[in-house]
N, C-alpha and C. Protein backbone atom coordinates (compact mmCIF):
# COMPACT_ATOMS: atom_id res chain seq x y z
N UNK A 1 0.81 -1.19 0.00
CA UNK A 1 0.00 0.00 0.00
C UNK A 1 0.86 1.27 0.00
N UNK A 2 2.06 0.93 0.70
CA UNK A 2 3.03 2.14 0.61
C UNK A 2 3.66 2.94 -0.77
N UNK A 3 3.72 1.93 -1.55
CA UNK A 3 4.33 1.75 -2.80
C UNK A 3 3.13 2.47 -3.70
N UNK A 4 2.03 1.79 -3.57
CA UNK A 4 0.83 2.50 -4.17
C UNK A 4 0.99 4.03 -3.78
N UNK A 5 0.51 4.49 -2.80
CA UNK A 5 0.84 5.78 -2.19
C UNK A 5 1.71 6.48 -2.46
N UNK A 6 2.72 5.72 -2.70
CA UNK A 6 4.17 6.92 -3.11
C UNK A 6 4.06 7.07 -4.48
N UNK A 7 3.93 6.20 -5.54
CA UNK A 7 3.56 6.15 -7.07
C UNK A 7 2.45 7.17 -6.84
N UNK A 8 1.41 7.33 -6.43
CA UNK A 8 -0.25 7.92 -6.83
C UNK A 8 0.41 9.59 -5.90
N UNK A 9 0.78 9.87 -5.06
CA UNK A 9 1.51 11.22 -4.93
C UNK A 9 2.71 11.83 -5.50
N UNK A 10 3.67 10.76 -6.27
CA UNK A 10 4.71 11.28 -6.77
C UNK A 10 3.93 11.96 -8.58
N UNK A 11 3.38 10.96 -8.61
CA UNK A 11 2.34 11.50 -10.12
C UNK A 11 1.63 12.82 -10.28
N UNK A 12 0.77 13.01 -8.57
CA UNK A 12 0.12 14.08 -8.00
C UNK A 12 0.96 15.43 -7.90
N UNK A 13 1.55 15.12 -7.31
CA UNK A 13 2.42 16.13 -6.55
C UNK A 13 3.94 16.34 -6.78
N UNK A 14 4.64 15.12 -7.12
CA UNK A 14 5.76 15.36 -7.33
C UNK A 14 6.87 14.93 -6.72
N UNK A 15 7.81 14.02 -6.92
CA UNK A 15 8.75 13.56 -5.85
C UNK A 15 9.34 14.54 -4.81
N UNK A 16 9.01 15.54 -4.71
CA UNK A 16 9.90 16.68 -3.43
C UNK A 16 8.56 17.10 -3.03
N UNK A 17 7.70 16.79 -3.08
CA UNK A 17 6.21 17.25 -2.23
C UNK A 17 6.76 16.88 -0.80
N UNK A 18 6.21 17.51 0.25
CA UNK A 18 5.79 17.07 1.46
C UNK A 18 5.16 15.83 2.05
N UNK A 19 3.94 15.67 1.37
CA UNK A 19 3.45 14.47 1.45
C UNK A 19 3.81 12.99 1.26
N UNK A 20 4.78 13.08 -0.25
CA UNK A 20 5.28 12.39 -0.89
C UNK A 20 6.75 12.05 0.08
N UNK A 21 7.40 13.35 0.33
CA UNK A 21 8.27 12.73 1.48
C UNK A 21 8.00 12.03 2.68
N UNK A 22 7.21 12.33 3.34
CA UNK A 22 6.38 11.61 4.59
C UNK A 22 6.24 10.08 4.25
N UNK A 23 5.31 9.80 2.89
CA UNK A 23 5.50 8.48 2.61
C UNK A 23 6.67 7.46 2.25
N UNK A 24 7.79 8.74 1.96
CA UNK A 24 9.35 8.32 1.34
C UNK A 24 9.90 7.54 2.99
N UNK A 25 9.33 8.37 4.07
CA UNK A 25 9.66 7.90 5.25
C UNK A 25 9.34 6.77 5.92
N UNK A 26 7.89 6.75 5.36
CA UNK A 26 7.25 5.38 6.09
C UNK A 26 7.56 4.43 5.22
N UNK A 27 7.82 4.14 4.27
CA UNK A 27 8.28 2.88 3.18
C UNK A 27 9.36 2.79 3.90
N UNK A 28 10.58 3.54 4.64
CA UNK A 28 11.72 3.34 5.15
C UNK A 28 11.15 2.27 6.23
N UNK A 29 10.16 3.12 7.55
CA UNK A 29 9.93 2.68 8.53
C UNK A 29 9.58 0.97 8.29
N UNK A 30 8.96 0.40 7.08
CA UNK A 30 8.63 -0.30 6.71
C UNK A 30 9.62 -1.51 6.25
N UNK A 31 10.26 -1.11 5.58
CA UNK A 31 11.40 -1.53 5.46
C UNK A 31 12.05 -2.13 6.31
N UNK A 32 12.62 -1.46 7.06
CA UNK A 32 13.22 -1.63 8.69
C UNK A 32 12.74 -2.43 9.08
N UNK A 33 11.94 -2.63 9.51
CA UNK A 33 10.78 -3.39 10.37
C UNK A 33 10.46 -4.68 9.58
N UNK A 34 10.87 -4.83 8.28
CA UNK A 34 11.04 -6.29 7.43
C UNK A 34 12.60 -6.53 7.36
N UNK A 35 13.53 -5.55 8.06
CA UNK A 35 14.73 -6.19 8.11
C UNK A 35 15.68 -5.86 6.58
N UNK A 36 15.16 -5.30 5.80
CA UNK A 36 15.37 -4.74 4.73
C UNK A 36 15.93 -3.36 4.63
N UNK A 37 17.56 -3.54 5.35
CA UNK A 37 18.09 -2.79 5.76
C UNK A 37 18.76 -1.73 4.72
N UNK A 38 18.88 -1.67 3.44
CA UNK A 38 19.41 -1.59 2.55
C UNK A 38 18.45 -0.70 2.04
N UNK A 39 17.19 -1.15 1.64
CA UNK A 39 16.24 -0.47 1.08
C UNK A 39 15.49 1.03 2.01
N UNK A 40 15.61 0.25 3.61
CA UNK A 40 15.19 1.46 4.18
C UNK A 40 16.26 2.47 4.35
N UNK A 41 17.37 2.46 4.33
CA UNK A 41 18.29 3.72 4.13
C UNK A 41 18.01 4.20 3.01
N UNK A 42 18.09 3.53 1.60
CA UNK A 42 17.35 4.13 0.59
C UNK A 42 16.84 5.20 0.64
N UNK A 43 15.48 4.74 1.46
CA UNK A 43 14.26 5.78 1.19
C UNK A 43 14.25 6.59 2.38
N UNK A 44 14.97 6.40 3.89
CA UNK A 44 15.25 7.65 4.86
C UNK A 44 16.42 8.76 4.11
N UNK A 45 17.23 8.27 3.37
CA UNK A 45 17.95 9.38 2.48
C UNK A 45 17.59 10.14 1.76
N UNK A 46 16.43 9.51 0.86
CA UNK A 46 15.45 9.91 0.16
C UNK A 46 14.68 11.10 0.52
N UNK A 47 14.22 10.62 1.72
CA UNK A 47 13.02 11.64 2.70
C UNK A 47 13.70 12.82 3.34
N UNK A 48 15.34 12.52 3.60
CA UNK A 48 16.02 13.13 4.28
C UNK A 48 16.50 14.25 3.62
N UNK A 49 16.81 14.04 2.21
CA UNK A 49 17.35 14.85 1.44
C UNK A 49 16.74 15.77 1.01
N UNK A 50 15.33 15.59 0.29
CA UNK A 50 13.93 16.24 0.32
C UNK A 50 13.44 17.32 1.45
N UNK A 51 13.71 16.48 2.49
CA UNK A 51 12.67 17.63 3.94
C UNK A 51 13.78 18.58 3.97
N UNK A 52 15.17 18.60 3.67
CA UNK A 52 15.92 19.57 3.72
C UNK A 52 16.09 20.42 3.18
N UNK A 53 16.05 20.61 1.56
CA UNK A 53 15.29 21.16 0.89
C UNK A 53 14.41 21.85 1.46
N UNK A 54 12.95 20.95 1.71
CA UNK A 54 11.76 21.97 1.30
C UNK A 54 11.61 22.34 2.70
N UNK A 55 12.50 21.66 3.82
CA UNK A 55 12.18 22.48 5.30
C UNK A 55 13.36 23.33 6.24
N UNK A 56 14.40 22.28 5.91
CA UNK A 56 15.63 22.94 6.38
C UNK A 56 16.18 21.64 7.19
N UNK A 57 17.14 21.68 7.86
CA UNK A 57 18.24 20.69 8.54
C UNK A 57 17.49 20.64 10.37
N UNK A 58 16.51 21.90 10.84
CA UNK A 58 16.42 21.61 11.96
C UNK A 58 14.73 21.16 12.29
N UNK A 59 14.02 21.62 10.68
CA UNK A 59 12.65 21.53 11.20
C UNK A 59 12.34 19.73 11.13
N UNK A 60 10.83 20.32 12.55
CA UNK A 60 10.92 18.38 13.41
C UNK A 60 10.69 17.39 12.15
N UNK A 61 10.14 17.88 11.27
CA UNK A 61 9.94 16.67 10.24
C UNK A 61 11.25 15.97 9.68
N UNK A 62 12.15 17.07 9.65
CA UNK A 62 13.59 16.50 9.32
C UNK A 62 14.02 15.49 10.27
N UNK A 63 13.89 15.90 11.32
CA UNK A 63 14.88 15.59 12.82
C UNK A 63 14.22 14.23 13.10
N UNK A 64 12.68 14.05 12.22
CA UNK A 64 12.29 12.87 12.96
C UNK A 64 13.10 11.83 12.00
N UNK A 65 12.91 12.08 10.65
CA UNK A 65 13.80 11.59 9.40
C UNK A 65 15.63 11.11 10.02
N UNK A 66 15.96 12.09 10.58
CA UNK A 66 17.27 11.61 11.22
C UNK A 66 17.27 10.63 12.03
N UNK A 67 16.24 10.87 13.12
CA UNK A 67 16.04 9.94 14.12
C UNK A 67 16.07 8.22 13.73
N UNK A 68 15.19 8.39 12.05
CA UNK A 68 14.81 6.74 11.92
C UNK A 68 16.14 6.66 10.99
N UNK A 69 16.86 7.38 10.87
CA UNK A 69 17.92 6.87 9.92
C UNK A 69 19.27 6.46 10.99
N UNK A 70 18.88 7.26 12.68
CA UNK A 70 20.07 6.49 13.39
C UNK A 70 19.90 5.75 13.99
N UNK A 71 18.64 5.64 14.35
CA UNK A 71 18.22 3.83 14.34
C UNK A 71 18.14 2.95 13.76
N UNK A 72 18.22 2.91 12.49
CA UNK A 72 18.53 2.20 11.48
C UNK A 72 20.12 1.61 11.78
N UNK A 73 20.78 2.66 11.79
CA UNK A 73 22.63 2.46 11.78
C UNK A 73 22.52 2.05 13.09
N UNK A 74 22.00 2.25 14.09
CA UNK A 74 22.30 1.60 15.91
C UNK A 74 21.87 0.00 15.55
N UNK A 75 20.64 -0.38 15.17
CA UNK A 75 20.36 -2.12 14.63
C UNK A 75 20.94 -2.46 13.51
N UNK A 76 21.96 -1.70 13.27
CA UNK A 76 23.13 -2.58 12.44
C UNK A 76 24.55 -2.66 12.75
N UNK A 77 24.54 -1.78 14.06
CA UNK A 77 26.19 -1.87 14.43
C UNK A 77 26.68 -0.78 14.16
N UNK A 78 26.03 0.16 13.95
CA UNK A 78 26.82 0.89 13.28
C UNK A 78 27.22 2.62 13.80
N UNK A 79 27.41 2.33 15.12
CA UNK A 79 27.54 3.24 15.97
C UNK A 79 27.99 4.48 15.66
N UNK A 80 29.09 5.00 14.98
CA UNK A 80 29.84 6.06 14.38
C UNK A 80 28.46 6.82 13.95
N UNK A 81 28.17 5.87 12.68
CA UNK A 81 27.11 6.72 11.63
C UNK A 81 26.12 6.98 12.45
N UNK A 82 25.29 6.41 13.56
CA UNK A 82 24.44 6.79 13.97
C UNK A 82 24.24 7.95 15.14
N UNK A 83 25.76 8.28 15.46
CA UNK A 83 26.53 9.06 16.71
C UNK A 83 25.83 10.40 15.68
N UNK A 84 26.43 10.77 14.95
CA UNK A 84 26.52 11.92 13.77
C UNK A 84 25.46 11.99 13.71
């Protein structure tokens, strides 16, 4: 359904929409959570790169985007990257 959602807003709106990032995030969250560690950095980079852009480096939508991208790197070992 995620996949649907991100196709039917990226068509809508546009891959750097707001909305469209939000869902760039939860396909991550999704990801993750199937262990599909690879793909969800993917798409938190994705979301990450976007909200910075269209919000900036400190607003919360970003910061939450950081958050699931250093939890991502903490359930892989990967302490450094997730320190940063």
């Amino acid at each position: 359904m995620y996949r649907r959602a991100l196709e039917g807003r990226e068509k809508a709106w546009g891959p750097e929409h707001t909305s469209t990032l939000d869902t760039v995030n939860n396909l991550g969250i999704l990801y993750a959570d199937q262990g599909k560690m690879a793909e969800a950095e993917a798409m938190y980079r994705r979301a990450l790169e976007g909200k910075e852009k269209m919000w900036g480096p400190e607003h919360t939508s970003t910061l939450a985007t950081v958050n699931n991208l250093g939890i991502l790197y903490a359930d892989q070992g990967k302490m450094a990257e997730a320190e940063v």
